[in-house]
N, C-alpha and C. Protein backbone atom coordinates (compact mmCIF):
# COMPACT_ATOMS: atom_id res chain seq x y z
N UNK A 1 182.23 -1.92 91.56
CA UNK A 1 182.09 -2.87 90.49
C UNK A 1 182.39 -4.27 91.01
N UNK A 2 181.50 -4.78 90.87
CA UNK A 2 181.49 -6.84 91.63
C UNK A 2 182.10 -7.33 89.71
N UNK A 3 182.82 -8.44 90.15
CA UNK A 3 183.09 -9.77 89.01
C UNK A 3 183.02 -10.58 89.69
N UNK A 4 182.27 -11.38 88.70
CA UNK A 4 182.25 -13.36 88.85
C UNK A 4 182.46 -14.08 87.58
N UNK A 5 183.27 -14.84 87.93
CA UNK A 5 183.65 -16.01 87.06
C UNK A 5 182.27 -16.72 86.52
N UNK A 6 182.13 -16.34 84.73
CA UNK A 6 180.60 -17.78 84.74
C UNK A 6 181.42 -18.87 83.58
N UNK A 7 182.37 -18.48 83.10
CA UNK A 7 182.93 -19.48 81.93
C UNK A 7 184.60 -19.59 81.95
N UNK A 8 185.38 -20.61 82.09
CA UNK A 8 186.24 -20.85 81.78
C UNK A 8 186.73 -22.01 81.11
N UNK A 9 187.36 -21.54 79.72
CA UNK A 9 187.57 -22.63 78.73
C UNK A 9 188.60 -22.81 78.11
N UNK A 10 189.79 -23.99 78.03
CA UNK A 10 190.96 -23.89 77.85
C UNK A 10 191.15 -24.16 76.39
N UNK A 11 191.85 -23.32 75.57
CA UNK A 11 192.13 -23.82 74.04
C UNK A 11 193.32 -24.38 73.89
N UNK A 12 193.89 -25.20 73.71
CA UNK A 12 195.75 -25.89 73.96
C UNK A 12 195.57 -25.69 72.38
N UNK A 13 195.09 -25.28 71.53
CA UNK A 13 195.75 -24.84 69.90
C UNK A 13 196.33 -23.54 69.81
N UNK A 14 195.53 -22.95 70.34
CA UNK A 14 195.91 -21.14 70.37
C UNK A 14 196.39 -20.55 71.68
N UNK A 15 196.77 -21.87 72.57
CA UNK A 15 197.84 -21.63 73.66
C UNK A 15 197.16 -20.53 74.67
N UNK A 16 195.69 -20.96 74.69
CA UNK A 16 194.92 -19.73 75.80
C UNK A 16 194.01 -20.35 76.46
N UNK A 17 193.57 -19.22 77.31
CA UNK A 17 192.34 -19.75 78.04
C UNK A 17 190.96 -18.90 77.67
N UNK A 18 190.06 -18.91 77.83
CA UNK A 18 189.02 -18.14 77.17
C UNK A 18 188.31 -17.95 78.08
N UNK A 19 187.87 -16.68 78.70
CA UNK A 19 186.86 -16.64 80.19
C UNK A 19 185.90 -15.77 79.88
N UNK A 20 184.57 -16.08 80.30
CA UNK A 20 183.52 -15.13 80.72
C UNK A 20 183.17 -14.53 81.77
N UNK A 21 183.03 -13.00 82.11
CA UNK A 21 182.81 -12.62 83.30
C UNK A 21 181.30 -12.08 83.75
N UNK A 22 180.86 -11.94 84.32
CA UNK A 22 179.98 -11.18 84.56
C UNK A 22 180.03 -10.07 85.44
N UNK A 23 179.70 -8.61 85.17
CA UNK A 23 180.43 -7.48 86.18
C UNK A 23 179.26 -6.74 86.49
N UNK A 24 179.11 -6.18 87.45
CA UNK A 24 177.64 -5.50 87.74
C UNK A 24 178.05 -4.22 88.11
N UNK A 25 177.82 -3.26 87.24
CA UNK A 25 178.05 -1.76 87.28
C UNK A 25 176.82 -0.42 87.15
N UNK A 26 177.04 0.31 87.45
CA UNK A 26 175.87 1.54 87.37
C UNK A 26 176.18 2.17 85.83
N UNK A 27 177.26 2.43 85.27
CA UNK A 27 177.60 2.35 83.58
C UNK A 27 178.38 1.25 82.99
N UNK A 28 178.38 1.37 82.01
CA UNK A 28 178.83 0.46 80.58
C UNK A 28 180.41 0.61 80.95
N UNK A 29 181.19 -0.58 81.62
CA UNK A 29 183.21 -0.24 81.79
C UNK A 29 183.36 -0.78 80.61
N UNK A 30 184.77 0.47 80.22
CA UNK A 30 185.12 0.72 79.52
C UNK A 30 186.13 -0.61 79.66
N UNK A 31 187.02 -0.77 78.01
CA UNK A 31 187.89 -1.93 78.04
C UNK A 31 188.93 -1.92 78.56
N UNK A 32 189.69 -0.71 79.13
CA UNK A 32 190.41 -0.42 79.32
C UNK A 32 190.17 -0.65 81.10
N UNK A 33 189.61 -0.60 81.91
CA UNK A 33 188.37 -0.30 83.21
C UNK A 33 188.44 -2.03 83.55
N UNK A 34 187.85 -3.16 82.64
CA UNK A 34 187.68 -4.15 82.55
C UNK A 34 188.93 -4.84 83.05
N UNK A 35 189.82 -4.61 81.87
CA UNK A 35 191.42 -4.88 82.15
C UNK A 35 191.93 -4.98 83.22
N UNK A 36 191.95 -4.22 83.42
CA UNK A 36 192.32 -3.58 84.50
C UNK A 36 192.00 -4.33 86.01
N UNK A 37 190.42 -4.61 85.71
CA UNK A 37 189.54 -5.35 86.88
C UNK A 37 190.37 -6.42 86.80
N UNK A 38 190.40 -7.61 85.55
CA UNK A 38 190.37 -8.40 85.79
C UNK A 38 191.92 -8.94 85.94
N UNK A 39 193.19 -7.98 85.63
CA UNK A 39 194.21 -8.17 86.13
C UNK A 39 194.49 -8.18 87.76
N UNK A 40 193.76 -7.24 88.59
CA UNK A 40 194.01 -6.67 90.00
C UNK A 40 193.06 -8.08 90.78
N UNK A 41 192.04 -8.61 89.65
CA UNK A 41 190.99 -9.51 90.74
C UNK A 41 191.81 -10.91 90.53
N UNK A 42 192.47 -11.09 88.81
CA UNK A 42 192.80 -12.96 88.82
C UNK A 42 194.44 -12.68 88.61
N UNK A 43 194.92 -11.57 88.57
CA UNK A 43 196.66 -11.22 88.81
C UNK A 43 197.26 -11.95 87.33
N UNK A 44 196.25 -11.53 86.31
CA UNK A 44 197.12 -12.10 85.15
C UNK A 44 198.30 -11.04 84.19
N UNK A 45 198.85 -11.32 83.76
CA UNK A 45 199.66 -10.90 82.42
C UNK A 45 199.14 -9.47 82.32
N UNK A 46 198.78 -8.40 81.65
CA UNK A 46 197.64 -7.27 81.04
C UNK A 46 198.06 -7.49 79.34
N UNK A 47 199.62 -7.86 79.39
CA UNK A 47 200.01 -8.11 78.01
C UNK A 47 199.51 -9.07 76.67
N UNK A 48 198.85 -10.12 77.87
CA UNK A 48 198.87 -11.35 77.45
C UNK A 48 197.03 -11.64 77.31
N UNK A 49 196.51 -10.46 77.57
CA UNK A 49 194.77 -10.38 77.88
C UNK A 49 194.59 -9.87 76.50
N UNK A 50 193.50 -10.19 75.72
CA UNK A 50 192.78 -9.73 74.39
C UNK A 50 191.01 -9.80 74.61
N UNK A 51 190.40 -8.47 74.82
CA UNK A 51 189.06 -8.44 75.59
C UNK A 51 188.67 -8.58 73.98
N UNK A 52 187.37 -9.72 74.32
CA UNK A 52 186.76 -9.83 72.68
C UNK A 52 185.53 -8.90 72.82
N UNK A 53 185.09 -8.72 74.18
CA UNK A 53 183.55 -8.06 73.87
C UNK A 53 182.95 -7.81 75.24
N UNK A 54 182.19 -6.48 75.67
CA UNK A 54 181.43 -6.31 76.61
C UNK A 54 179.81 -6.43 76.25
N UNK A 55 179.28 -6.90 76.04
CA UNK A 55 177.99 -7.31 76.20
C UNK A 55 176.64 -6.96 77.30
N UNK A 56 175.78 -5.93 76.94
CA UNK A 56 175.07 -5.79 77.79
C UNK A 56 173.57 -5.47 77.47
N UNK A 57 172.52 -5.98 78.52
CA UNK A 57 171.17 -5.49 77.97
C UNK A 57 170.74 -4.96 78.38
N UNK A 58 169.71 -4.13 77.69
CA UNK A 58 168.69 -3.19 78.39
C UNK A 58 168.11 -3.20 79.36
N UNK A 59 168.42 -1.75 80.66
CA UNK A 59 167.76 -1.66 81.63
C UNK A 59 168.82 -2.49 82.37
N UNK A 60 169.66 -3.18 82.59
CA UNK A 60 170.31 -3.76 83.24
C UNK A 60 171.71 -3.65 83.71
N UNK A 61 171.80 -3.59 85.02
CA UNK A 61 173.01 -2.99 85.07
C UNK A 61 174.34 -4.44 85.07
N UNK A 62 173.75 -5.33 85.15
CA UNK A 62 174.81 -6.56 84.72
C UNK A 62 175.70 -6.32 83.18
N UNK A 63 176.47 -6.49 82.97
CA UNK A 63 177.51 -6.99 81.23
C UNK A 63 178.02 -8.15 81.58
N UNK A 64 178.28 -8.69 80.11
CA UNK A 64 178.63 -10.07 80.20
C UNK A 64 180.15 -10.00 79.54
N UNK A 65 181.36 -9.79 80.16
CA UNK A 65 182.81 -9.80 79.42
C UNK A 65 183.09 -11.02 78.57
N UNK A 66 183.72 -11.01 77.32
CA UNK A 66 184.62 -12.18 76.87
C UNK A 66 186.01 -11.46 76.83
N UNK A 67 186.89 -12.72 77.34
CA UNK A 67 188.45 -12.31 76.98
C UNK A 67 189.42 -13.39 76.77
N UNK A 68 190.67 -13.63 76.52
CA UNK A 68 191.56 -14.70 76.25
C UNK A 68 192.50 -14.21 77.33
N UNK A 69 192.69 -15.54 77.92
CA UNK A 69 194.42 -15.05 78.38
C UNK A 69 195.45 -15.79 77.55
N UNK A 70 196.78 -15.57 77.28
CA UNK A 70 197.66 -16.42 76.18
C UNK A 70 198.74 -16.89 76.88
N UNK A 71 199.08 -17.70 76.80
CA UNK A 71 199.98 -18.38 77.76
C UNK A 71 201.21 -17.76 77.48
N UNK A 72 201.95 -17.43 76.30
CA UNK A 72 203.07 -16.80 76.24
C UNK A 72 202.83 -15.43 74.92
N UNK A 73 203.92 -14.15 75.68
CA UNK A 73 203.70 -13.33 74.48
C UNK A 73 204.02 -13.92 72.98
N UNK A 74 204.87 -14.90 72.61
CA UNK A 74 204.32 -14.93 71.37
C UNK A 74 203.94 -15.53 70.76
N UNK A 75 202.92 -16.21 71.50
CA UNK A 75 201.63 -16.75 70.95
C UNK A 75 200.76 -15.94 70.72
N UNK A 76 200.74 -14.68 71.58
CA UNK A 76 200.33 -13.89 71.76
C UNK A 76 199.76 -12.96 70.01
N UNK A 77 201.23 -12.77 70.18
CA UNK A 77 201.83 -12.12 68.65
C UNK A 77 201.18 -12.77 67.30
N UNK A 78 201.20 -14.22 67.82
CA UNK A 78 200.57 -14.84 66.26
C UNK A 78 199.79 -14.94 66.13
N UNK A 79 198.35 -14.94 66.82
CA UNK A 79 197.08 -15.09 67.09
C UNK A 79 196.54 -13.87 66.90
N UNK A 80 197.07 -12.91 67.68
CA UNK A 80 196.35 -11.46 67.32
C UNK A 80 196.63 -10.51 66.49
N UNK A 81 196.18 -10.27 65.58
CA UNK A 81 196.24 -9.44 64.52
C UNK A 81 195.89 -8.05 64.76
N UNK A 82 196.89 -7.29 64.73
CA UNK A 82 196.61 -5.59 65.45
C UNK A 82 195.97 -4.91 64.39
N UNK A 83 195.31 -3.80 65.00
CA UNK A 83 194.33 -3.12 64.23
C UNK A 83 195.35 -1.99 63.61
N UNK A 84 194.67 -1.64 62.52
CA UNK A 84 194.85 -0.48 61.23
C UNK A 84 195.44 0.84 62.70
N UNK A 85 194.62 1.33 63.63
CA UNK A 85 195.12 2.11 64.79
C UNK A 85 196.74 2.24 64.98
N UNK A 86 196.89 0.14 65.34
CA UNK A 86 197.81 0.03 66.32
C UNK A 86 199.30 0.07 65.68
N UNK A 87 199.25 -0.33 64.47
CA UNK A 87 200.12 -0.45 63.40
C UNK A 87 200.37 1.04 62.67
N UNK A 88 199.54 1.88 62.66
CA UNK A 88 200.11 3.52 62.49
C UNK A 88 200.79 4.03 63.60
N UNK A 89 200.55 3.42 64.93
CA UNK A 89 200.92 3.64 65.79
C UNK A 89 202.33 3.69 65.90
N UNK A 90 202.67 2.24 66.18
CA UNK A 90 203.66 1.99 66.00
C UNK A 90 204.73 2.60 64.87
N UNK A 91 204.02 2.61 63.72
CA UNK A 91 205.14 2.98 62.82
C UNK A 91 205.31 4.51 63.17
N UNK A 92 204.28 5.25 63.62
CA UNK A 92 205.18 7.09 64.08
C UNK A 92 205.51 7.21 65.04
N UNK A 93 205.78 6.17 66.15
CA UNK A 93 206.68 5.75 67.02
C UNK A 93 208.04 5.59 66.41
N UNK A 94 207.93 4.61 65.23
CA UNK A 94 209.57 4.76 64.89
C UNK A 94 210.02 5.86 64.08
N UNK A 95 209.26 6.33 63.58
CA UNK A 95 209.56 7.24 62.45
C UNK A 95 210.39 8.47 63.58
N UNK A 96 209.39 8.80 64.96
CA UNK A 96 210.21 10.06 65.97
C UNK A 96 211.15 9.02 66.73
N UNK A 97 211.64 8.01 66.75
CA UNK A 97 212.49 7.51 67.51
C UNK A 97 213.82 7.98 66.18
N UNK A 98 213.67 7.44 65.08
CA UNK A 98 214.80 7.54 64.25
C UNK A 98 214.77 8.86 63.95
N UNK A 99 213.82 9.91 63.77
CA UNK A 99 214.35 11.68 64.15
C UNK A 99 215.07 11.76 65.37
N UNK A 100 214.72 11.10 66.33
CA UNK A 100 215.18 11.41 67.58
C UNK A 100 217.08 11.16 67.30
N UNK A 101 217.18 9.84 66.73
CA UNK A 101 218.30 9.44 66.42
C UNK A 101 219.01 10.32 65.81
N UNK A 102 218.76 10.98 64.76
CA UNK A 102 218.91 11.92 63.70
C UNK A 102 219.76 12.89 64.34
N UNK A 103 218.61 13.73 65.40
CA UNK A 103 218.89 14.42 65.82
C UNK A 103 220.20 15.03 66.59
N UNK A 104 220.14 13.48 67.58
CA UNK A 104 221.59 13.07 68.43
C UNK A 104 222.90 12.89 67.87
N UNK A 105 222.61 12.28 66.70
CA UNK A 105 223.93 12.21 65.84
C UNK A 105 224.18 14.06 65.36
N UNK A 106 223.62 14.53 64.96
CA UNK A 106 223.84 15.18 64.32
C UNK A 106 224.41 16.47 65.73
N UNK A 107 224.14 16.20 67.17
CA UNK A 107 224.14 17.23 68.24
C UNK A 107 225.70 16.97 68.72
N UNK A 108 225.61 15.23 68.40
CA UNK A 108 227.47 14.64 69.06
C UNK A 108 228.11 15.43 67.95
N UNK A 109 227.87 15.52 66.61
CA UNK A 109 228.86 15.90 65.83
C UNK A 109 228.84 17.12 65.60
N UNK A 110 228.43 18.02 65.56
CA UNK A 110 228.02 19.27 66.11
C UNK A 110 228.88 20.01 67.67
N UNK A 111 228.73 19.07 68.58
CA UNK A 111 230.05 18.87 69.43
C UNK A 111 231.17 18.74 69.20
N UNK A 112 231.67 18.09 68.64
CA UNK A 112 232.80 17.34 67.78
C UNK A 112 233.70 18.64 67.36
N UNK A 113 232.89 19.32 65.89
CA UNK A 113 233.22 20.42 65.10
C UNK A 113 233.19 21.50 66.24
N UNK A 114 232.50 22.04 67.35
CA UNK A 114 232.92 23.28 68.05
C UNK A 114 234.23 22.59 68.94
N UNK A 115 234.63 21.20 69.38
CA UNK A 115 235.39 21.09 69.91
C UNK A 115 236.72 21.22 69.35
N UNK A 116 236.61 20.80 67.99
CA UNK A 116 237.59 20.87 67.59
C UNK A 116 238.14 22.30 67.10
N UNK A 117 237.13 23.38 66.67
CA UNK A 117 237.60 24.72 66.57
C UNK A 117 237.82 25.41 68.19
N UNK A 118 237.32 25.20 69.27
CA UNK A 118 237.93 25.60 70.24
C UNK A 118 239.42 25.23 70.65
N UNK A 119 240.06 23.77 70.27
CA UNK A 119 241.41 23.31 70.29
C UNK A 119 241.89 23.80 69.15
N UNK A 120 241.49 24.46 68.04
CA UNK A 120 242.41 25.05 67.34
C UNK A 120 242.80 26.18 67.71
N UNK A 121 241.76 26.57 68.19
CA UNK A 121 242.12 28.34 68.48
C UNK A 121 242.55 28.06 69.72
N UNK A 122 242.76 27.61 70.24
CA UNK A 122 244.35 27.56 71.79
C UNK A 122 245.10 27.19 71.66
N UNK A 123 244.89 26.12 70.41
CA UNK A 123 246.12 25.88 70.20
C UNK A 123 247.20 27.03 69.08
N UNK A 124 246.12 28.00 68.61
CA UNK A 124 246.81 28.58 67.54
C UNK A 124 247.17 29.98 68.56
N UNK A 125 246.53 30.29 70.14
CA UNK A 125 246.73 31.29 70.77
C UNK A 125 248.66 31.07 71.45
N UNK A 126 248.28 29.52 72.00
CA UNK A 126 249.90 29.43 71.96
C UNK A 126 250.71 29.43 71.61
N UNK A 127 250.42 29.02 70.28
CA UNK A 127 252.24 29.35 69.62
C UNK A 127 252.27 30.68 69.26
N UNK A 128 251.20 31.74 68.96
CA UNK A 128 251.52 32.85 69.17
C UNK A 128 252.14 33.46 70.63
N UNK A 129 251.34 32.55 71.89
CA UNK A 129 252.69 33.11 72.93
C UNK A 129 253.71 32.82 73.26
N UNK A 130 253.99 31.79 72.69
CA UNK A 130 255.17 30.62 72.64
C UNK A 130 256.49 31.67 71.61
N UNK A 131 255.54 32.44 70.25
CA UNK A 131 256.67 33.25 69.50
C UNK A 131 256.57 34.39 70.02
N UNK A 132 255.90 35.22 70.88
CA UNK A 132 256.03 36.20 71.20
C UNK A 132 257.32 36.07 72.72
N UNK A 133 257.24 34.75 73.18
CA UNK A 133 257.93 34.97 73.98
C UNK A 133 259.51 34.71 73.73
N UNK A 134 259.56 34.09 72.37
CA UNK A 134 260.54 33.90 71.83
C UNK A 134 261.61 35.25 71.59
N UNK A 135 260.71 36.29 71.06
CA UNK A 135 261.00 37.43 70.61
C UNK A 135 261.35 38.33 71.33
């Protein structure tokens, strides 16, 4: 897969840069594929990249990339609006992080209660040998 630079355009409102690539492939790269390229070829951010579009025509094995780079993540944050996907995402991410939590609390204290019936019962084995030896 070849890239060349055909557009670079700076936005100082939305704190980015805006580039066009051109990539010459035998299939259609994927966005993920792209990314990827164009982190390893111009060494940017991957965090800070938002691919708007691969573009390609018939019979041709050229595509035409659009993407942003953002100068800081949270500019990042305010500009891009995450998809319906990314936002379910996230939220059953927290939902098994706070089971996860759940869980742990409930395993320390669970610990806790067998620890403390194992110190009862030695402690209740000794003073039975403590009175037996009394006797």
């Amino acid at each position: 897969m070849e890239i060349k630079l055909i557009e670079k355009k700076a936005n100082p409102l939305f704190d980015r840069e805006e580039f066009k690539f051109e990539i010459e492939s035998n299939s259609v790269p994927g966005l993920a594929e792209v990314k990827n390229l164009v982190v390893e070829k111009f060494s940017f951010n991957s965090d800070l990249i938002r691919m708007q579009k691969i573009k390609g025509k018939f019979g041709r094995r050229t595509f035409e990339v659009s993407l942003d780079v953002y100068g800081s993540k949270e500019e990042f944050d305010r500009v891009v609006r995450k998809t319906k996907q990314e936002k379910e995402k996230e939220k059953k991410e927290a939902e098994e992080r706070l089971k996860a939590e759940i869980e742990a609390k409930k395993a320390t204290e669970e610990a806790k209660v067998s620890e403390e019936k194992t110190e009862a019962t030695t402690e209740e084995v000794q003073e039975e040998s403590v009175e037996e030896k009394k006797e």
